[in-house]
Structure formats: structure tokens, C-alpha cells
PDB file of N, CA and C in Angstrom:
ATOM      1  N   UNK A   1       5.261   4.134   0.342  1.00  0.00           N
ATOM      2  CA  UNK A   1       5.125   3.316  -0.862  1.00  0.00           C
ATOM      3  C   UNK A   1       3.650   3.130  -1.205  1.00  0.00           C
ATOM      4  N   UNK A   2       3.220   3.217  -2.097  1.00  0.00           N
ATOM      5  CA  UNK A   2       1.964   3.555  -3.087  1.00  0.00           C
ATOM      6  C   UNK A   2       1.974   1.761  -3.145  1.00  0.00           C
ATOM      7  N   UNK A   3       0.448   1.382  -3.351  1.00  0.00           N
ATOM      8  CA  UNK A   3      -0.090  -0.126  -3.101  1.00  0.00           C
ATOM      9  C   UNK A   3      -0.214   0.062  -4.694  1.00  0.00           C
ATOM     10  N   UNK A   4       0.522  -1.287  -5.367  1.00  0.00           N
ATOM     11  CA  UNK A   4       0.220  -1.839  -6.412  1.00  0.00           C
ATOM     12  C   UNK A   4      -1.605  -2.300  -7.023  1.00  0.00           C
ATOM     13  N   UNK A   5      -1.359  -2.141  -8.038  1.00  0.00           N
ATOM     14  CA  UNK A   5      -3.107  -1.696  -8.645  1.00  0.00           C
ATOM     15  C   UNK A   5      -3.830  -3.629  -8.201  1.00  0.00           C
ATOM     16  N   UNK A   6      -3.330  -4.220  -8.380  1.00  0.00           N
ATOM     17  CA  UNK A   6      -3.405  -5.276  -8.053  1.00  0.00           C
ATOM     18  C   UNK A   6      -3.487  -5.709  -6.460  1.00  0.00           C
ATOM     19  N   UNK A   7      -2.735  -4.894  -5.535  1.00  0.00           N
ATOM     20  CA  UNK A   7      -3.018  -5.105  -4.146  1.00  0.00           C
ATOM     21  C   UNK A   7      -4.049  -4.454  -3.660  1.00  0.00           C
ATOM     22  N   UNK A   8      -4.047  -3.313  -4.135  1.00  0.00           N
ATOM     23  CA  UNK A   8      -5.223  -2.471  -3.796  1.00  0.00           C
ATOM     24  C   UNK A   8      -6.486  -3.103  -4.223  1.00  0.00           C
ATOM     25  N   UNK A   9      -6.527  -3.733  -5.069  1.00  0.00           N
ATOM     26  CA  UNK A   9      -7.856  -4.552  -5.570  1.00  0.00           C
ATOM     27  C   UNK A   9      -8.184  -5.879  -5.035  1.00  0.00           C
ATOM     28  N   UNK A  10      -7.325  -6.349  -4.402  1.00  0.00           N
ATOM     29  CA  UNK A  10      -7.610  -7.583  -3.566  1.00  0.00           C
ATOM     30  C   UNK A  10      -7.568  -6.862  -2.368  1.00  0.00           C
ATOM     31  N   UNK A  11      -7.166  -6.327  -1.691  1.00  0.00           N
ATOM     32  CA  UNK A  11      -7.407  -5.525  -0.299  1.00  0.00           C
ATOM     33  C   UNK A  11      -8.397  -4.835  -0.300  1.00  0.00           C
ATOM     34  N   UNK A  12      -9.115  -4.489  -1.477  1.00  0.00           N
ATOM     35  CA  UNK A  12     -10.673  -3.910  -1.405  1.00  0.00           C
ATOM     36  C   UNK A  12     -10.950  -5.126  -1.263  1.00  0.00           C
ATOM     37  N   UNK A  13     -11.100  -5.896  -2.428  1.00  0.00           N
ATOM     38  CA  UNK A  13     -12.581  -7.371  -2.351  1.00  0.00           C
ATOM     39  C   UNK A  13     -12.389  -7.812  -1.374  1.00  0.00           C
ATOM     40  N   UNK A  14     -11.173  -7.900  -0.379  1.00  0.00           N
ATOM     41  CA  UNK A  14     -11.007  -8.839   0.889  1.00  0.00           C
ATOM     42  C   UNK A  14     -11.847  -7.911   1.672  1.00  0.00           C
ATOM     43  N   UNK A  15     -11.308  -6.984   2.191  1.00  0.00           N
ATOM     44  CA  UNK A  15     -12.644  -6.000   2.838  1.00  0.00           C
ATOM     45  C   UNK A  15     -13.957  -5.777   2.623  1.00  0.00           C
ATOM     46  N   UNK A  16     -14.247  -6.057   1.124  1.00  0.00           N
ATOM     47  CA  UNK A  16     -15.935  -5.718   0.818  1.00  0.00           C
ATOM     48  C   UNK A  16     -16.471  -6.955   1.234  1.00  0.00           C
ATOM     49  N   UNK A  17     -15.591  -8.462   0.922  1.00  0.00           N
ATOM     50  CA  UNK A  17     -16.385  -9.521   1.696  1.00  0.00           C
ATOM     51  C   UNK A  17     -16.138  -9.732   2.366  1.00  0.00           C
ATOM     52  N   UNK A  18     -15.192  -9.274   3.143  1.00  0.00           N
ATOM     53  CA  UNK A  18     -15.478  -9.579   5.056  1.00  0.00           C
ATOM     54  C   UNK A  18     -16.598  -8.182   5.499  1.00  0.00           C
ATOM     55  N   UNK A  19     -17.137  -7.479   4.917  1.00  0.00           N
ATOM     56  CA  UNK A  19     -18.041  -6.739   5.654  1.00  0.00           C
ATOM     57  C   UNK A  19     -18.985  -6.839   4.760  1.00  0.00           C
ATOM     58  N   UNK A  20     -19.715  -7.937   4.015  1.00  0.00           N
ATOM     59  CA  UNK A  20     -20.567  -8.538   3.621  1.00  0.00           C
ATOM     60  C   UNK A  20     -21.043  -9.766   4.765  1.00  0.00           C
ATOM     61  N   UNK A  21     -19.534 -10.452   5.065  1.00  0.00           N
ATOM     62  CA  UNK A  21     -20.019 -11.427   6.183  1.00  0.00           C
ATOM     63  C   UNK A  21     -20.737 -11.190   7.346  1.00  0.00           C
ATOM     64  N   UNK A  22     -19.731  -9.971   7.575  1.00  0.00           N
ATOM     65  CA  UNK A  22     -19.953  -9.514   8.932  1.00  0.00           C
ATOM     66  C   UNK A  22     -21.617  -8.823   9.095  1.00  0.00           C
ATOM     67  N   UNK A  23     -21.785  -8.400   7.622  1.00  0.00           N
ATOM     68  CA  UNK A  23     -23.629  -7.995   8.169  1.00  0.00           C
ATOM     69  C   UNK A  23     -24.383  -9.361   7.637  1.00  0.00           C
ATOM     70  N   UNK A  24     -24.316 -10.337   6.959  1.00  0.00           N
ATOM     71  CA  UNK A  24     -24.520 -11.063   6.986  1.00  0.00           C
ATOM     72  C   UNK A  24     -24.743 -12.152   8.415  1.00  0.00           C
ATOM     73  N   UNK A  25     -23.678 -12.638   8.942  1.00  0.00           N
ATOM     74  CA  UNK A  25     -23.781 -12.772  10.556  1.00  0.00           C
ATOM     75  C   UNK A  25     -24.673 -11.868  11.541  1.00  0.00           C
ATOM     76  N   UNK A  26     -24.618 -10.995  11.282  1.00  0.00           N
ATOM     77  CA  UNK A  26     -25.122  -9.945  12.485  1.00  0.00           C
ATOM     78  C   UNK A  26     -26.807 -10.008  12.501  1.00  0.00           C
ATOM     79  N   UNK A  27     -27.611 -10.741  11.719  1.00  0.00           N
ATOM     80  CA  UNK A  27     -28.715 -10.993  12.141  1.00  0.00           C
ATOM     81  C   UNK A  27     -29.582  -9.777  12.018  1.00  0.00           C
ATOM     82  N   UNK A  28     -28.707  -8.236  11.295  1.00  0.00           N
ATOM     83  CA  UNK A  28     -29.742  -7.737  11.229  1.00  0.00           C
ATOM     84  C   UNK A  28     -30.258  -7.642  10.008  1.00  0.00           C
ATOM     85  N   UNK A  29     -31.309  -6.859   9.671  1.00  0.00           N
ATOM     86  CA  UNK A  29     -32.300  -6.841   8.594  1.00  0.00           C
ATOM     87  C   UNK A  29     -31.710  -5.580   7.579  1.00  0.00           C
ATOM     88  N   UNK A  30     -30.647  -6.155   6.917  1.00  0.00           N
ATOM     89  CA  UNK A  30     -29.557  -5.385   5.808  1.00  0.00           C
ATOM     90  C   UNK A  30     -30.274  -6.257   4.812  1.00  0.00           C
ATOM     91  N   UNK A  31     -29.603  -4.912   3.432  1.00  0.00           N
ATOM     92  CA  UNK A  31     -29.761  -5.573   1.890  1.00  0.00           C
ATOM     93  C   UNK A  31     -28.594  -4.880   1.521  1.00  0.00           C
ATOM     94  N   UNK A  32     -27.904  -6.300   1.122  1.00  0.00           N
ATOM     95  CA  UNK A  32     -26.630  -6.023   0.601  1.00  0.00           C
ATOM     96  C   UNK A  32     -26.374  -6.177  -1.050  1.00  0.00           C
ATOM     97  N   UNK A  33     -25.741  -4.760  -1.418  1.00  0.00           N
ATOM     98  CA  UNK A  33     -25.882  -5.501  -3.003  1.00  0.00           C
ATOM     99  C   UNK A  33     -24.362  -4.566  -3.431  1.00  0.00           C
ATOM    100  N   UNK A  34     -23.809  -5.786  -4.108  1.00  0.00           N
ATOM    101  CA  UNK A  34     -22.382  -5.513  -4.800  1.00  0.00           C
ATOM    102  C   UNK A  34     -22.479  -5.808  -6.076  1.00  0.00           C
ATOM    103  N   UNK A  35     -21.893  -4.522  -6.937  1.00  0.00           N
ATOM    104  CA  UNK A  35     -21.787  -4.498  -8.017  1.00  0.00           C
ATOM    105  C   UNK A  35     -20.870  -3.292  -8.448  1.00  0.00           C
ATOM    106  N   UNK A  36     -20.041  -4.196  -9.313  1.00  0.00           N
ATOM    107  CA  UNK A  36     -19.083  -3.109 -10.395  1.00  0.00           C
ATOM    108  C   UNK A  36     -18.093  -2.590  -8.981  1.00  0.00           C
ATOM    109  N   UNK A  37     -18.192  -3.451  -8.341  1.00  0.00           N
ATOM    110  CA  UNK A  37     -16.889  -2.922  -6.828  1.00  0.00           C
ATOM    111  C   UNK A  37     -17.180  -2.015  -5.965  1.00  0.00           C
ATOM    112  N   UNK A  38     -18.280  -1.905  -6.103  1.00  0.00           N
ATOM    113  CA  UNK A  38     -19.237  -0.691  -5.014  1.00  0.00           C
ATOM    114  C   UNK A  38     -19.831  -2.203  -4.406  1.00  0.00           C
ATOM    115  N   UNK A  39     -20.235  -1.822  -2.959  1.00  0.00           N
ATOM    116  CA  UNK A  39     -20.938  -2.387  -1.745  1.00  0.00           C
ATOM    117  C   UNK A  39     -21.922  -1.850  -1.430  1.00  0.00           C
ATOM    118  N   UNK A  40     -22.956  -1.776  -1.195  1.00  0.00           N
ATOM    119  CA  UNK A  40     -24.235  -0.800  -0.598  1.00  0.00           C
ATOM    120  C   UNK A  40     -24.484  -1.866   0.759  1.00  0.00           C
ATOM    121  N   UNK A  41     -24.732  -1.425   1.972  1.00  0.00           N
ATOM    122  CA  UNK A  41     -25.633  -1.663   2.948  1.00  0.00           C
ATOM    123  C   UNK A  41     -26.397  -0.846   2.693  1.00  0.00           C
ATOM    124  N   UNK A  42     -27.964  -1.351   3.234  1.00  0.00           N
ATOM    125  CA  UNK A  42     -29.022  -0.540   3.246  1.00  0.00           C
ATOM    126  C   UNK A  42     -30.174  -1.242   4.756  1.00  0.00           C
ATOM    127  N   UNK A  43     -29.872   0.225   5.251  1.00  0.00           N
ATOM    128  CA  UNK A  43     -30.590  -0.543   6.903  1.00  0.00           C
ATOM    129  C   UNK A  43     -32.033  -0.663   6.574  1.00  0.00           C
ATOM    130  N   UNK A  44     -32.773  -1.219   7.460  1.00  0.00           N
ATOM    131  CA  UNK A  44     -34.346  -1.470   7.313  1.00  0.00           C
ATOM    132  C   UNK A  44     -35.038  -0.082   7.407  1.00  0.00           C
ATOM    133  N   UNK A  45     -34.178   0.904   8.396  1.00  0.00           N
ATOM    134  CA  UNK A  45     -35.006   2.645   8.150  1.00  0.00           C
ATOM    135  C   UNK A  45     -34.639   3.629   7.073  1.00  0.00           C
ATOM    136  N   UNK A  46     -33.920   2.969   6.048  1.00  0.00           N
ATOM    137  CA  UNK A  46     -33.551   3.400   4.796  1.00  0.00           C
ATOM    138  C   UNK A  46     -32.345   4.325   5.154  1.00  0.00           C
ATOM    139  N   UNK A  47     -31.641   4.070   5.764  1.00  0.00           N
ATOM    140  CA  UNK A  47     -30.237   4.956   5.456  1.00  0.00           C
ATOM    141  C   UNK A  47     -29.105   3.837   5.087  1.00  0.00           C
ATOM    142  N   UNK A  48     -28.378   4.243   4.544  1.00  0.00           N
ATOM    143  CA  UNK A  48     -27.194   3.060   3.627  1.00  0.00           C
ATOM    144  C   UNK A  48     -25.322   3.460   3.899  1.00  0.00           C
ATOM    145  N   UNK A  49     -25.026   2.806   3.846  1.00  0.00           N
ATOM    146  CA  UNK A  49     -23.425   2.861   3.739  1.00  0.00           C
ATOM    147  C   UNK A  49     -23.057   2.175   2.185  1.00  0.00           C
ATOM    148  N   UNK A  50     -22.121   3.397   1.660  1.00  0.00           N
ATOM    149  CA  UNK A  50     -21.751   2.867   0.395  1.00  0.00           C
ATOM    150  C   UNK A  50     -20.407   3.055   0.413  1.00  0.00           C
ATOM    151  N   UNK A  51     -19.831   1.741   0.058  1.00  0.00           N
ATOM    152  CA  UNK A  51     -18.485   1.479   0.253  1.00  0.00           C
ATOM    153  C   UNK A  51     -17.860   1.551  -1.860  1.00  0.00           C
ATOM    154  N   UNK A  52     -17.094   2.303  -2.377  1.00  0.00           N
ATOM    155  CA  UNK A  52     -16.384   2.361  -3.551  1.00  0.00           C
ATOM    156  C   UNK A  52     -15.353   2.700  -3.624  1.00  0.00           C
ATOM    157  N   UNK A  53     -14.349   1.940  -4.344  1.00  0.00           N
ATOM    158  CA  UNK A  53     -13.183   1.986  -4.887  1.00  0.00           C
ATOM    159  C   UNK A  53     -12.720   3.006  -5.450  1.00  0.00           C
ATOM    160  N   UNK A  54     -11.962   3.698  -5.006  1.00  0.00           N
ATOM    161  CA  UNK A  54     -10.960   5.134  -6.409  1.00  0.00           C
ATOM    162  C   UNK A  54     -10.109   4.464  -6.560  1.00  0.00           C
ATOM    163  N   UNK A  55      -9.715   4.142  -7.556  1.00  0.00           N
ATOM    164  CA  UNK A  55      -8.901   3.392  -8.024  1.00  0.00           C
ATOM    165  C   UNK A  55      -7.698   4.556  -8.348  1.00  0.00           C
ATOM    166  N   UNK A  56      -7.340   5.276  -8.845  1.00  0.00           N
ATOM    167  CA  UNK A  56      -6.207   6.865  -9.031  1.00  0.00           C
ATOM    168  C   UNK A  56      -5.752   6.883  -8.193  1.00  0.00           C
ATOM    169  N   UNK A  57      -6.393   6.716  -6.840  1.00  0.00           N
ATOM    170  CA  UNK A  57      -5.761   7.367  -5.477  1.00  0.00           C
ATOM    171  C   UNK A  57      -5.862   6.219  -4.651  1.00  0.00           C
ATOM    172  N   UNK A  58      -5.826   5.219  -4.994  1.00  0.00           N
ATOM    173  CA  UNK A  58      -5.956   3.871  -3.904  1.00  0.00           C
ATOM    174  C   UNK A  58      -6.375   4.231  -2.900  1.00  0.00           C
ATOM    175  N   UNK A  59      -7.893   4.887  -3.025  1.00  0.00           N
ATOM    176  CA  UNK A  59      -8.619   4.703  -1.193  1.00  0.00           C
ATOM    177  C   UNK A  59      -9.897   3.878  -1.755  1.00  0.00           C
ATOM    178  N   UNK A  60     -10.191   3.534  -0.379  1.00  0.00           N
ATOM    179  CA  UNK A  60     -11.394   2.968   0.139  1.00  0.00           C
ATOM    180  C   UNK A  60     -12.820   4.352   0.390  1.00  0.00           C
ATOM    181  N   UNK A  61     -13.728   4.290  -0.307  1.00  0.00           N
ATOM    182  CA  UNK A  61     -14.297   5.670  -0.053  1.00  0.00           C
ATOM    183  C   UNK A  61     -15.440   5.390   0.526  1.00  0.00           C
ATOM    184  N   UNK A  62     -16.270   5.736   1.491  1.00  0.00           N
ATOM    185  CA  UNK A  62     -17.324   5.424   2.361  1.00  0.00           C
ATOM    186  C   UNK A  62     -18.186   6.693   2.524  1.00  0.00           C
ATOM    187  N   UNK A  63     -19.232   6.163   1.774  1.00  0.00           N
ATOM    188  CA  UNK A  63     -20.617   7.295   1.958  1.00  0.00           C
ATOM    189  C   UNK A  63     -21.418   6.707   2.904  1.00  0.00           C
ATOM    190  N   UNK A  64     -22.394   7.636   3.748  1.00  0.00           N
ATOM    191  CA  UNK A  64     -22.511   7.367   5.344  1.00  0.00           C
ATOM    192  C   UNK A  64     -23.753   8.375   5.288  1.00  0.00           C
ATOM    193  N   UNK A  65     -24.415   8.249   5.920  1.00  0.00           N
ATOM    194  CA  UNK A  65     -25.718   9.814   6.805  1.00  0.00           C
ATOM    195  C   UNK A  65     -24.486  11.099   7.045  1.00  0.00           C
ATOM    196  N   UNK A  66     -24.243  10.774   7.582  1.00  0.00           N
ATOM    197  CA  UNK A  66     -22.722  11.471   8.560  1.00  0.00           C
ATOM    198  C   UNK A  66     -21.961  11.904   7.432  1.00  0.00           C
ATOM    199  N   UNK A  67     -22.011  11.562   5.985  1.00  0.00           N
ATOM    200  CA  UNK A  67     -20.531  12.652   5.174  1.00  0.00           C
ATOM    201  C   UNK A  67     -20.063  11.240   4.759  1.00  0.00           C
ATOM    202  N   UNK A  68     -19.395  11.883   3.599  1.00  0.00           N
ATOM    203  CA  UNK A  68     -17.960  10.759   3.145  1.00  0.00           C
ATOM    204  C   UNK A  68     -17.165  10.687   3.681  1.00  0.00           C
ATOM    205  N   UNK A  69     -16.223   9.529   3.532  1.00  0.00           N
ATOM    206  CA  UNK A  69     -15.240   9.765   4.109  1.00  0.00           C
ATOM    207  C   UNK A  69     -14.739   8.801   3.003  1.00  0.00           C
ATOM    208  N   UNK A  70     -13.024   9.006   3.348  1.00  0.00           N
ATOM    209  CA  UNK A  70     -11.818   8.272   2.319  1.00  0.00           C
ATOM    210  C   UNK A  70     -10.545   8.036   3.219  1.00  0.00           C
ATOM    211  N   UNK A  71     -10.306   6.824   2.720  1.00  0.00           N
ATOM    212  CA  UNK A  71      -9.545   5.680   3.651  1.00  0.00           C
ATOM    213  C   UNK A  71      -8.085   5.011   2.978  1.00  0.00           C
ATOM    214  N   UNK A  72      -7.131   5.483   3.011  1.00  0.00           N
ATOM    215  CA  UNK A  72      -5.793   4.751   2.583  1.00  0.00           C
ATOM    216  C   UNK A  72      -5.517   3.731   3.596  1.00  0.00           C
ATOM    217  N   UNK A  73      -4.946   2.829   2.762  1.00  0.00           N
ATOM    218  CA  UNK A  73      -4.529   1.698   3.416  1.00  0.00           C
ATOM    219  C   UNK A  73      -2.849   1.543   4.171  1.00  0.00           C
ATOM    220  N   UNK A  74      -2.995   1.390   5.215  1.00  0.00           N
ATOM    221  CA  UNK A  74      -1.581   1.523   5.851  1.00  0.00           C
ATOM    222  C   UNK A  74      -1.078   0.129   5.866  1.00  0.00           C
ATOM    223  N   UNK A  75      -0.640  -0.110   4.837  1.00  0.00           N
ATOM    224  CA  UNK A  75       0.402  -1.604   4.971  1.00  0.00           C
ATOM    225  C   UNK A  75       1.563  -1.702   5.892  1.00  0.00           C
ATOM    226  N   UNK A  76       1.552  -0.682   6.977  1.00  0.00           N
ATOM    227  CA  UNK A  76       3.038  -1.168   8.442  1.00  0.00           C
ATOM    228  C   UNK A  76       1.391  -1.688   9.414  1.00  0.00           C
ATOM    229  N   UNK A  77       0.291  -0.965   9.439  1.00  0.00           N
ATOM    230  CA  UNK A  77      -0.455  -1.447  10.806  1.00  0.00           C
ATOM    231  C   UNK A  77      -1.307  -2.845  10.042  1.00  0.00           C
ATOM    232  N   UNK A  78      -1.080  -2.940   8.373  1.00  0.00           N
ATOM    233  CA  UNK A  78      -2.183  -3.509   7.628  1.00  0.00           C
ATOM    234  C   UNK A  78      -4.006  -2.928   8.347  1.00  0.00           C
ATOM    235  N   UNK A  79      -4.194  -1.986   7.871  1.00  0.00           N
ATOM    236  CA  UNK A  79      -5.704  -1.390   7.967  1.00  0.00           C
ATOM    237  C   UNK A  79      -5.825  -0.324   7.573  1.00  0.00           C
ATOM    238  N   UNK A  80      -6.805  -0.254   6.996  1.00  0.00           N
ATOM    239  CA  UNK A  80      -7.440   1.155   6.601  1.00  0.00           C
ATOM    240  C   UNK A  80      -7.674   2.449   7.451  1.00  0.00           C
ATOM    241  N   UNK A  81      -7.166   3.394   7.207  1.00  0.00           N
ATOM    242  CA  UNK A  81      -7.416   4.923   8.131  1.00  0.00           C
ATOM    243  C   UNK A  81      -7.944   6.126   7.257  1.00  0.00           C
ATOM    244  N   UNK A  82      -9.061   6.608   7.870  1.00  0.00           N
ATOM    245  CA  UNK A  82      -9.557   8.029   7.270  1.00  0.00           C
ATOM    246  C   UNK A  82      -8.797   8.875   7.103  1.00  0.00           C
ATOM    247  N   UNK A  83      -8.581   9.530   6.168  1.00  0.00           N
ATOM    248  CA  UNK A  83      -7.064  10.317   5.205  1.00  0.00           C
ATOM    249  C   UNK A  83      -7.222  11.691   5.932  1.00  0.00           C
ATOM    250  N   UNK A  84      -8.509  12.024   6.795  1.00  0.00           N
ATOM    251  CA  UNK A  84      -8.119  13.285   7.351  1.00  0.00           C
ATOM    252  C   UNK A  84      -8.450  12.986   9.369  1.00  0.00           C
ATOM    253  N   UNK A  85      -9.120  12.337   9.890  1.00  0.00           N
ATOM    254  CA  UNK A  85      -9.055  11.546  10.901  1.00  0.00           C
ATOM    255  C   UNK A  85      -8.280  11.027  11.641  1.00  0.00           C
ATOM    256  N   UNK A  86      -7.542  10.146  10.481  1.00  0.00           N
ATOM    257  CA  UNK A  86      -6.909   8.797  11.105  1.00  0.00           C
ATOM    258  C   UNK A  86      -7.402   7.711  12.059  1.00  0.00           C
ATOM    259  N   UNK A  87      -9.281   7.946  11.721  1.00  0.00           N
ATOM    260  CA  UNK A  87      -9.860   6.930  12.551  1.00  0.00           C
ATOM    261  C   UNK A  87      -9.990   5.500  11.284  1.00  0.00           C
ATOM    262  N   UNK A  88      -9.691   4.261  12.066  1.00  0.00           N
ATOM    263  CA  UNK A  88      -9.726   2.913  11.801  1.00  0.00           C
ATOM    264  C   UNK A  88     -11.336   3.290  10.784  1.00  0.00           C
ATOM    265  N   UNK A  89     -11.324   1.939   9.910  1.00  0.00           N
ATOM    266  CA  UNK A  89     -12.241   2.155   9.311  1.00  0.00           C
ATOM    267  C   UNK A  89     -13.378   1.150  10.156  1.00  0.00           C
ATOM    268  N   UNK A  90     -13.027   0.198  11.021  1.00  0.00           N
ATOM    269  CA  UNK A  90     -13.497  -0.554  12.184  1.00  0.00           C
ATOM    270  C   UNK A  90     -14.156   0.452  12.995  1.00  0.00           C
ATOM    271  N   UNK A  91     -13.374   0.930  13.333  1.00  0.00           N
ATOM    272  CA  UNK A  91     -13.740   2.095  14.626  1.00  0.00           C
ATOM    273  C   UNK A  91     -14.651   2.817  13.475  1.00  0.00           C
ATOM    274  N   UNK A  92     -14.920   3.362  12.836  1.00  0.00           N
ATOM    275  CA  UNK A  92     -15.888   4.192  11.864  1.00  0.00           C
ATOM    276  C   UNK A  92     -16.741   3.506  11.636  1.00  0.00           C
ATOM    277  N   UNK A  93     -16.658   2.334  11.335  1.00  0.00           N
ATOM    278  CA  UNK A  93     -17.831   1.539  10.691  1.00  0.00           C
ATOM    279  C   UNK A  93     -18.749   1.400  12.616  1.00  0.00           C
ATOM    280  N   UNK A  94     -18.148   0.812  13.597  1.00  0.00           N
ATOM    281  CA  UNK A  94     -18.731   0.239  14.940  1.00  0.00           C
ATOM    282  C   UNK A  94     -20.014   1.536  15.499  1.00  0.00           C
ATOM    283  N   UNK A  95     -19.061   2.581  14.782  1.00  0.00           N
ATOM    284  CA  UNK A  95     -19.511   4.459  15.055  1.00  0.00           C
ATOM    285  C   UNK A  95     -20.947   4.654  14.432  1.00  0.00           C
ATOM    286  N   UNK A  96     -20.731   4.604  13.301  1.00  0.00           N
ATOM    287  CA  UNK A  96     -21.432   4.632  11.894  1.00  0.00           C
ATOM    288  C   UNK A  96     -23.100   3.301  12.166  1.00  0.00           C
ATOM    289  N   UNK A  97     -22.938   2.565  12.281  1.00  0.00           N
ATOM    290  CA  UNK A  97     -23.815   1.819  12.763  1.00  0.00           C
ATOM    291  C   UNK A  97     -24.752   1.785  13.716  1.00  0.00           C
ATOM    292  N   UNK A  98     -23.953   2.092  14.723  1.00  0.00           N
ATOM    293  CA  UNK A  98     -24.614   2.491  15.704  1.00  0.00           C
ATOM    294  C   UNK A  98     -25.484   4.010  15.578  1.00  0.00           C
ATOM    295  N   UNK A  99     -25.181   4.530  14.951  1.00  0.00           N
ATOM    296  CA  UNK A  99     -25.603   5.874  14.940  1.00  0.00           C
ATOM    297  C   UNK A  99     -26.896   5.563  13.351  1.00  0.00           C
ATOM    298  N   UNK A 100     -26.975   4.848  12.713  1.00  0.00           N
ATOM    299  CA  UNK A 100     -27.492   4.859  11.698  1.00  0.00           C
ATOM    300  C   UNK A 100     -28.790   3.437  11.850  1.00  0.00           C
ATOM    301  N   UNK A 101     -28.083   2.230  12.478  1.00  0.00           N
ATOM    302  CA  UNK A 101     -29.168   1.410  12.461  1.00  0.00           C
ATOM    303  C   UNK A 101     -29.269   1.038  14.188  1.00  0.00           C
ATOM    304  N   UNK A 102     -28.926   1.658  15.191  1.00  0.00           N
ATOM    305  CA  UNK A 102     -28.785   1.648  16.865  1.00  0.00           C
ATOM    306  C   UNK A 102     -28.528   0.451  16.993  1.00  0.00           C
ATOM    307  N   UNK A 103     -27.826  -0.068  16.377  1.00  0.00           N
ATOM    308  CA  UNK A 103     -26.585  -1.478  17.066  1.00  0.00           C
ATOM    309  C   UNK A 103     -25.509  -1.464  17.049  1.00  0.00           C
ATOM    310  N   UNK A 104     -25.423  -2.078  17.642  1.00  0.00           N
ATOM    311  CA  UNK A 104     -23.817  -2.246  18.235  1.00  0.00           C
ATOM    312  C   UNK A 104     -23.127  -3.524  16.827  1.00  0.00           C
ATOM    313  N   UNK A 105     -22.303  -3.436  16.865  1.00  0.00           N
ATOM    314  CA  UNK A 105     -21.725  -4.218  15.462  1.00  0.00           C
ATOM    315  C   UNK A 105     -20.094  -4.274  15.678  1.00  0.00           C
ATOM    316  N   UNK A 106     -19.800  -5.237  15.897  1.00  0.00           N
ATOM    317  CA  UNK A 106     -17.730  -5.291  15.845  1.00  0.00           C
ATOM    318  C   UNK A 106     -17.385  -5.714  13.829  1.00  0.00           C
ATOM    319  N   UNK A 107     -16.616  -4.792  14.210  1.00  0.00           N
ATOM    320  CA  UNK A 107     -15.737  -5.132  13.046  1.00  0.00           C
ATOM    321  C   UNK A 107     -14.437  -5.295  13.256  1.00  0.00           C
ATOM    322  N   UNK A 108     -14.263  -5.828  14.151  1.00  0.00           N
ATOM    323  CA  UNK A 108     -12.757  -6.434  14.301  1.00  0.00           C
ATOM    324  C   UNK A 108     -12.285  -6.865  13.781  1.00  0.00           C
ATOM    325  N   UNK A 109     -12.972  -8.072  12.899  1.00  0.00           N
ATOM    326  CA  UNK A 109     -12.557  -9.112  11.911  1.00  0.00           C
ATOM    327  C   UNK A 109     -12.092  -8.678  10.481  1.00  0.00           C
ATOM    328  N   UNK A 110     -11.776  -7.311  10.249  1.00  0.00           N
ATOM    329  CA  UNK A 110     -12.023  -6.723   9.547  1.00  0.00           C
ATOM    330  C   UNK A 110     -10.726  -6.534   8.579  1.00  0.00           C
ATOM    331  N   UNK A 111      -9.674  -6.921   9.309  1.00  0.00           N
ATOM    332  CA  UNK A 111      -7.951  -6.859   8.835  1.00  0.00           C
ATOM    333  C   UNK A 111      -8.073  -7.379   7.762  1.00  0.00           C
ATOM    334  N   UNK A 112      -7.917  -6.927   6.165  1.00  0.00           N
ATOM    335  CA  UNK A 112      -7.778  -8.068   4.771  1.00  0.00           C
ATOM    336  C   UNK A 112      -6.520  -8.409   4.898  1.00  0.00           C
ATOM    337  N   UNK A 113      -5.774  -8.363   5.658  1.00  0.00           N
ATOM    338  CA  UNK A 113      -4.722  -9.501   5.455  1.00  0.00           C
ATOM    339  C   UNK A 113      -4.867 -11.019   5.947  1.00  0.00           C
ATOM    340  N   UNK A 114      -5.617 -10.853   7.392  1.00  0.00           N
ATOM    341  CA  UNK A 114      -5.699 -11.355   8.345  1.00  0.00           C
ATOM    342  C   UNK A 114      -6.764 -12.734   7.719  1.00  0.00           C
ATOM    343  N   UNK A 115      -7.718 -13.210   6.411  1.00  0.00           N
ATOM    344  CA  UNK A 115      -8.134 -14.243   6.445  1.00  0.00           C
ATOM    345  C   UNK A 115      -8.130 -14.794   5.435  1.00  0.00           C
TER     346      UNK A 115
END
């Protein structure tokens, strides 16, 4: 079953601001800027994660150092999975971080159903 245009759009914003919080909390030296439903992190050594909406195909799309990637939402586990992977977008993001700004970072908190 295909996510209503309306769920899919609150299951993005719930995700773009819980991983606004979450670098927000984390104390490190990010610039976060949201606009028009795109997310940008941008680390202090200039590499960025850009998080945008396809709205046609209800994914979550994530530009990275590392490649894009694109993320459907599985409403039986409620979370996002890479459409050719099937890695968590948690587990990608914990990956992704570490490899881009050398910290360690949980995104556990990360379930948009869950707050």
C-alpha cells in the first residue's frame, strides 16, 4: 500500500525535525538550513547531507559524499529503508557521519511515528 500524499508529508517533516534535533543536541559544529522541504547539514570540513522529498514516488532522498541514496517508508517496521540496500536510514545516517564528520552520532530516535 502506497502512503497517502498527506502521510508521506508528515512522515517527512517528522523525520526532517527529529534529525534537526538530533544535530542540534549533538554539540557538533553543523549548519542546518531547511527550506522548501529540503534539509541541508553542512559539517565544519564542508561536506553536507541533503535530505529532499520526491513527492511522485514517496521517498525520502539523501545526498551524501558517498552517492545518493532513496528511501521508502515501510509502514509494518514504521522506518525508512534504502530502495536498493535495505539499509535503515539510522544505520545510514550513524555510517554516513562517521565517515564524513568522524563522529559517532545515534539516530535511534529517529522512528516518525514514535514522537
Amino acid at each position: 500500500m502506497s502512503l497517502t500524499e498527506a502521510r508521506f508529508h508528515d512522515l517527512v517533516d517528522s523525520t526532517q525535525n527529529a534529525l534537526e534535533d538530533i544535530f542540534d543536541d549533538s554539540g557538533l559544529d553543523v549548519d542546518l538550513e531547511s527550506s522548501a522541504g529540503v534539509l541541508t547539514v553542512k559539517f565544519e570540513n564542508g561536506t553536507q547531507l541533503i535530505f529532499s522529498r520526491q513527492e511522485p514516488l514517496r521517498q525520502l532522498w539523501l545526498a551524501a559524499r558517498s552517492g545518493g541514496f532513496h528511501f521508502d517508508y515501510n509502514e509494518e517496521d514504521r522506518n525508512w529503508q534504502c530502495d536498493t540496500s535495505d539499509e535503515l536510514l539510522s544505520e545510514m545516517l550513524a555510517r554516513l557521519v562517521q565517515e564524513q564528520a568522524g563522529v559517532e552520532l545515534g539516530f535511534d530516535e529517529l522512528n516518525p511515528d514514535e514522537n
